[in-house]
N, C-alpha and C. Protein backbone atom coordinates (compact mmCIF):
# COMPACT_ATOMS: atom_id res chain seq x y z
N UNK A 1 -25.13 -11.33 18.28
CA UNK A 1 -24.13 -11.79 19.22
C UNK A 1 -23.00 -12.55 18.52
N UNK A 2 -23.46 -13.17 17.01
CA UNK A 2 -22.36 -14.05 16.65
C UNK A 2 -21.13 -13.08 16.11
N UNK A 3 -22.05 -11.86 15.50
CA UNK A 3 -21.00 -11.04 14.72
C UNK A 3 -19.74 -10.53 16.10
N UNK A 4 -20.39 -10.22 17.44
CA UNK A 4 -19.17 -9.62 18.21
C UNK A 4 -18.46 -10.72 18.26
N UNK A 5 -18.93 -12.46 18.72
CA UNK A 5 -17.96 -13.00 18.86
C UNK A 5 -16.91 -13.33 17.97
N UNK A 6 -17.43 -13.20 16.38
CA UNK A 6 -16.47 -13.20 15.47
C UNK A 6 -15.42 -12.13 15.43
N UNK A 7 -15.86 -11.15 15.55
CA UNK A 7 -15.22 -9.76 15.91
C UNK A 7 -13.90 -10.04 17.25
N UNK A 8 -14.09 -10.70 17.79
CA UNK A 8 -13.27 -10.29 19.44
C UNK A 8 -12.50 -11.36 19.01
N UNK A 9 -12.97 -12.48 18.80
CA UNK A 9 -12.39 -13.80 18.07
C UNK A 9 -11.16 -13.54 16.83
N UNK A 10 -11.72 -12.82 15.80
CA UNK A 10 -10.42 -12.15 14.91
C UNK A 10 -9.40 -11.22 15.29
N UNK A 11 -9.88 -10.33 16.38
CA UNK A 11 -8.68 -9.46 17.07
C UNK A 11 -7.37 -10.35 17.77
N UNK A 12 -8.01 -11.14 18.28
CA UNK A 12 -7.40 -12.39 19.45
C UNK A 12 -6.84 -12.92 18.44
N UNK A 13 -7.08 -13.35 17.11
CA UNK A 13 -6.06 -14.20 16.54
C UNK A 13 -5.16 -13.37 15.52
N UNK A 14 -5.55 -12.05 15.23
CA UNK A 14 -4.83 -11.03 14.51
C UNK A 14 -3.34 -10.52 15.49
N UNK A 15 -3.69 -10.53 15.88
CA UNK A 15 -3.13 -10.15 17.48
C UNK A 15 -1.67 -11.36 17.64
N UNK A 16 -2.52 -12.56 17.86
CA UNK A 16 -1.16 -13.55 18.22
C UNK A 16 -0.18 -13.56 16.90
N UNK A 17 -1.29 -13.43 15.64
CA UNK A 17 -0.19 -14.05 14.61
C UNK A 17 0.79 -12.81 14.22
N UNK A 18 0.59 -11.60 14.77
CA UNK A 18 1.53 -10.22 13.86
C UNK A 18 2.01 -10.44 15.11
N UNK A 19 2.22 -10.72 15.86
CA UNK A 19 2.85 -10.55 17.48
C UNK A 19 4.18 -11.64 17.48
N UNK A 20 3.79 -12.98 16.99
CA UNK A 20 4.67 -13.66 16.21
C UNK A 20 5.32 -13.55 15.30
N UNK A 21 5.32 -12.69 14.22
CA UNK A 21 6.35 -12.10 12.95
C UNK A 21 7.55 -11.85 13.35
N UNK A 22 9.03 -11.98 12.79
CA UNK A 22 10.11 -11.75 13.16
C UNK A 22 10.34 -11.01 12.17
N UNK A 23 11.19 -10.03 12.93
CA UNK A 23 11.62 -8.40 12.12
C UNK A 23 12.18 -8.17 10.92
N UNK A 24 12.41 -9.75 10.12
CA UNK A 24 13.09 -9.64 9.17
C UNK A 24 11.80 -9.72 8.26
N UNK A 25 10.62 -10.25 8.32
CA UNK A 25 9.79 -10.28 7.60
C UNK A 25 8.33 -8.93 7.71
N UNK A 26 8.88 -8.34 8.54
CA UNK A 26 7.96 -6.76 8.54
C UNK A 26 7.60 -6.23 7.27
N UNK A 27 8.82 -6.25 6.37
CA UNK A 27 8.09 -5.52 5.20
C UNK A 27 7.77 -6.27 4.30
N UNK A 28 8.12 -7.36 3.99
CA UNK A 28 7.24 -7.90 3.03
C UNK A 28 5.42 -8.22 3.62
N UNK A 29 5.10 -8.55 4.97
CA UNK A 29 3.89 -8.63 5.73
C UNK A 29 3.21 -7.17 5.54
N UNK A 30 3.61 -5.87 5.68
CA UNK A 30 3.07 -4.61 4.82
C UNK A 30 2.97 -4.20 3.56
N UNK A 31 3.65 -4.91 2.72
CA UNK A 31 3.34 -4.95 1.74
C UNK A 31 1.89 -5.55 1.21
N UNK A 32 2.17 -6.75 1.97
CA UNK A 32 0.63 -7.45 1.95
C UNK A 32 -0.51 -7.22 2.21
N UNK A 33 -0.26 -6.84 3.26
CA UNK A 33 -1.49 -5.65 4.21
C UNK A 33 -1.87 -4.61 3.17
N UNK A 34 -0.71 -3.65 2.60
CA UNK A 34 -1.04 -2.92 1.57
C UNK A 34 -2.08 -3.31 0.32
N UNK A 35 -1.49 -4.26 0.29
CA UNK A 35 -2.76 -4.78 -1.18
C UNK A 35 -4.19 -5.26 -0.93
N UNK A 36 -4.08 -5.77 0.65
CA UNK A 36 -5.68 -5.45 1.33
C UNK A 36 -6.43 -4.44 1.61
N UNK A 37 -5.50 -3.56 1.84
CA UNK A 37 -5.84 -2.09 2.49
C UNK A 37 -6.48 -1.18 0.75
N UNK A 38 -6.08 -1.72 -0.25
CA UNK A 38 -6.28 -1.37 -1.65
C UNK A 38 -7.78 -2.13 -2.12
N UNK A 39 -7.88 -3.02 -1.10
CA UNK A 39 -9.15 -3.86 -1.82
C UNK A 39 -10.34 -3.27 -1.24
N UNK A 40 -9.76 -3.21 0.28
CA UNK A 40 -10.75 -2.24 1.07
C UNK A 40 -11.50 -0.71 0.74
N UNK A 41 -10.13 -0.39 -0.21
CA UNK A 41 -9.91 1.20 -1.05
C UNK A 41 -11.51 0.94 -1.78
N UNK A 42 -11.42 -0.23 -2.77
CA UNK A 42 -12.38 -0.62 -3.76
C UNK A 42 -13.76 -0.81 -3.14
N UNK A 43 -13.72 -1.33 -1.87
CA UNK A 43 -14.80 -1.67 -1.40
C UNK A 43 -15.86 -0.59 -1.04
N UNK A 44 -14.56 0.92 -0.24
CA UNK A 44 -15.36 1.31 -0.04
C UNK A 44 -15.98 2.70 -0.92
N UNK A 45 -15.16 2.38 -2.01
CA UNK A 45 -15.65 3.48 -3.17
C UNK A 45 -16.84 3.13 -3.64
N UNK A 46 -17.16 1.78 -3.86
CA UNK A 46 -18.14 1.35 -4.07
C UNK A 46 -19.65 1.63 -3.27
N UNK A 47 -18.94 1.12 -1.90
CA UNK A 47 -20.30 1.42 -1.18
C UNK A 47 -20.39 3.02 -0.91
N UNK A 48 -19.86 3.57 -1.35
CA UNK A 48 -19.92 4.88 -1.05
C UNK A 48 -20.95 5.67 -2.60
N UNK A 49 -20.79 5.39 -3.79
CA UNK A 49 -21.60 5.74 -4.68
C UNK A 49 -22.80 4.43 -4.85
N UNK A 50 -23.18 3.64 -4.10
CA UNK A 50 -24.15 2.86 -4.11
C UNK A 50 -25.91 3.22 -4.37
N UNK A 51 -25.76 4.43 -3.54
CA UNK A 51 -26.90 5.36 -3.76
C UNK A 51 -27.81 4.69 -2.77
N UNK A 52 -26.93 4.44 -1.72
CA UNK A 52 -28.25 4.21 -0.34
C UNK A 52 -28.39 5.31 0.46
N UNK A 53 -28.47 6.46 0.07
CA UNK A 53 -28.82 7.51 1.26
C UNK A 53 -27.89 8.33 1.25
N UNK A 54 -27.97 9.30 2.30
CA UNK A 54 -27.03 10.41 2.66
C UNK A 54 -26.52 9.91 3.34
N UNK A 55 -26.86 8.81 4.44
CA UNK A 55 -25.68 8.93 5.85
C UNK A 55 -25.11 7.35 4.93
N UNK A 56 -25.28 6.63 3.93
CA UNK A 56 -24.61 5.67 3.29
C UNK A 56 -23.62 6.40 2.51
N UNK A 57 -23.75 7.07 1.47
CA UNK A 57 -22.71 8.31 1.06
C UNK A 57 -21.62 8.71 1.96
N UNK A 58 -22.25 9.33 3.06
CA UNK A 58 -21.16 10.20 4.29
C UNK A 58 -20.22 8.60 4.96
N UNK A 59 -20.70 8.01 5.21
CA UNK A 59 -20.19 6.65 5.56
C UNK A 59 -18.99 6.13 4.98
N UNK A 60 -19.62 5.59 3.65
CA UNK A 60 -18.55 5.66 2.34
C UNK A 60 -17.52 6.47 2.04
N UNK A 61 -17.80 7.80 2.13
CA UNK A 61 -16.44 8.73 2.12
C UNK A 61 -15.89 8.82 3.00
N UNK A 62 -16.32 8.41 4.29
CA UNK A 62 -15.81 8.43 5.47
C UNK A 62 -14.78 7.39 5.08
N UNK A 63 -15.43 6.19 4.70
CA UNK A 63 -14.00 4.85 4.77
C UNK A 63 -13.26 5.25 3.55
N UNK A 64 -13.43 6.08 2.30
CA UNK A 64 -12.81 6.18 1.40
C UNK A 64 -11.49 6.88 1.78
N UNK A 65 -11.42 7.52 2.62
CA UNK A 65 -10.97 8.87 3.40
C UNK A 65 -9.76 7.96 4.58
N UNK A 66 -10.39 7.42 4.96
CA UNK A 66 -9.90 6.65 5.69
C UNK A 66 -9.10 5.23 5.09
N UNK A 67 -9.28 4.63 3.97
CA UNK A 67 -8.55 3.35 3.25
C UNK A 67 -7.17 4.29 2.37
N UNK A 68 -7.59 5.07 2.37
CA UNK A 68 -6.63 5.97 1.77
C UNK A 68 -5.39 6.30 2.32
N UNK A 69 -6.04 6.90 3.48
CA UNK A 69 -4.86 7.23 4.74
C UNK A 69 -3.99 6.15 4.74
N UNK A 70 -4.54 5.34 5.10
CA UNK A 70 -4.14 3.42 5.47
C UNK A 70 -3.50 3.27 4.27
N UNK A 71 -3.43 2.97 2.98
CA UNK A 71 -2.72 2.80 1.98
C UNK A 71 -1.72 3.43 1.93
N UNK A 72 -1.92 5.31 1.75
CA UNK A 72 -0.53 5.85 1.40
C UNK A 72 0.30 5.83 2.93
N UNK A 73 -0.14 5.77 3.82
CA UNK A 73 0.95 5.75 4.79
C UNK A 73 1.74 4.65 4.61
N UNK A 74 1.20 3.34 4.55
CA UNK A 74 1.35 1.84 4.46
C UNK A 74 2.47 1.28 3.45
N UNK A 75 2.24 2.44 2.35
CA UNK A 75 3.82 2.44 1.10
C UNK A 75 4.61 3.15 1.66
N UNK A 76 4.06 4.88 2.06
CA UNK A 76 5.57 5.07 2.97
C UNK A 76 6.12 4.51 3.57
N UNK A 77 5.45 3.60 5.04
CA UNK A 77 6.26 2.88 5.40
C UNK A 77 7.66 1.77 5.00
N UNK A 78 6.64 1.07 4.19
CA UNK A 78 7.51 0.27 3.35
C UNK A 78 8.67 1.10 2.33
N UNK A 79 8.48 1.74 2.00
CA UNK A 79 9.47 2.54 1.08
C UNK A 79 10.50 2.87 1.94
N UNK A 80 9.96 3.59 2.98
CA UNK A 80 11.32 4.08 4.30
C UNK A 80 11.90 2.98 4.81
N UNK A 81 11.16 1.23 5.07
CA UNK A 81 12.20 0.53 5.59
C UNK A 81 13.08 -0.42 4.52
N UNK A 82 12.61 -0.37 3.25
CA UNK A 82 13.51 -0.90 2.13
C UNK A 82 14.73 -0.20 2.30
N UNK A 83 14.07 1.51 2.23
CA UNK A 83 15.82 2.30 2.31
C UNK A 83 16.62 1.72 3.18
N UNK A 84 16.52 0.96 3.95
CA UNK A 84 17.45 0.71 4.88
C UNK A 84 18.08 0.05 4.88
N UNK A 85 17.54 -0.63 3.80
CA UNK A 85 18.41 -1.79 3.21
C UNK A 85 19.34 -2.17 2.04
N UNK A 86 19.33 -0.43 1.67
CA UNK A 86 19.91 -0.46 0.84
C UNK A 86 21.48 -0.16 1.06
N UNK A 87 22.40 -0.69 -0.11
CA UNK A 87 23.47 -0.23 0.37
C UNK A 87 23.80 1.62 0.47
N UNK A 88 25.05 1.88 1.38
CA UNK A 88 24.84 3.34 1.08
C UNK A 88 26.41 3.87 0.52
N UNK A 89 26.33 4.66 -0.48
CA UNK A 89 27.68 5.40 -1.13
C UNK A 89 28.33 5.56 -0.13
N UNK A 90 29.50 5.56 -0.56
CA UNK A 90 30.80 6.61 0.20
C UNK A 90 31.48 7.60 -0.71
């Protein structure tokens, strides 16, 4: 029971504090996210060759599969809203 309330408890405060961010600080806050989303990468490569089983394996590649997604989208993003800030030729 403690783990859901920690669980519902971190959404609720994940929640207020990105809800509070002002638009000028979006990409540097994904950037950040990015380098979590990279640790997560590590985490779950790890638990994924751990050698607990088949459905620990399938699990593992499941999040490997998935931290991945989350990463490279997470630089596109950021890459597409830097462009915007850049100046542009004439």
């Amino acid at each position: 029971m403690n783990e859901i309330y920690v669980f519902v408890l971190a959404i609720f405060v994940g929640f207020e504090v990105i809800s509070k961010v002002p638009p000028l600080l979006h990409t540097p806050l994904m950037s950040g996210s990015n380098a979590i989303s990279g640790i997560t990468l590590v985490g779950a490569l790890i638990s994924s060759g751990a050698g607990h089983g088949g459905l620990g394996a399938v699990i593992g590649t499941l999040a490997v599969v998935c931290a991945t997604i989350n990463v490279v989208g997470g630089f596109l993003v950021t890459d597409r809203m830097l462009e915007m800030f850049k100046k542009k030729e004439k």
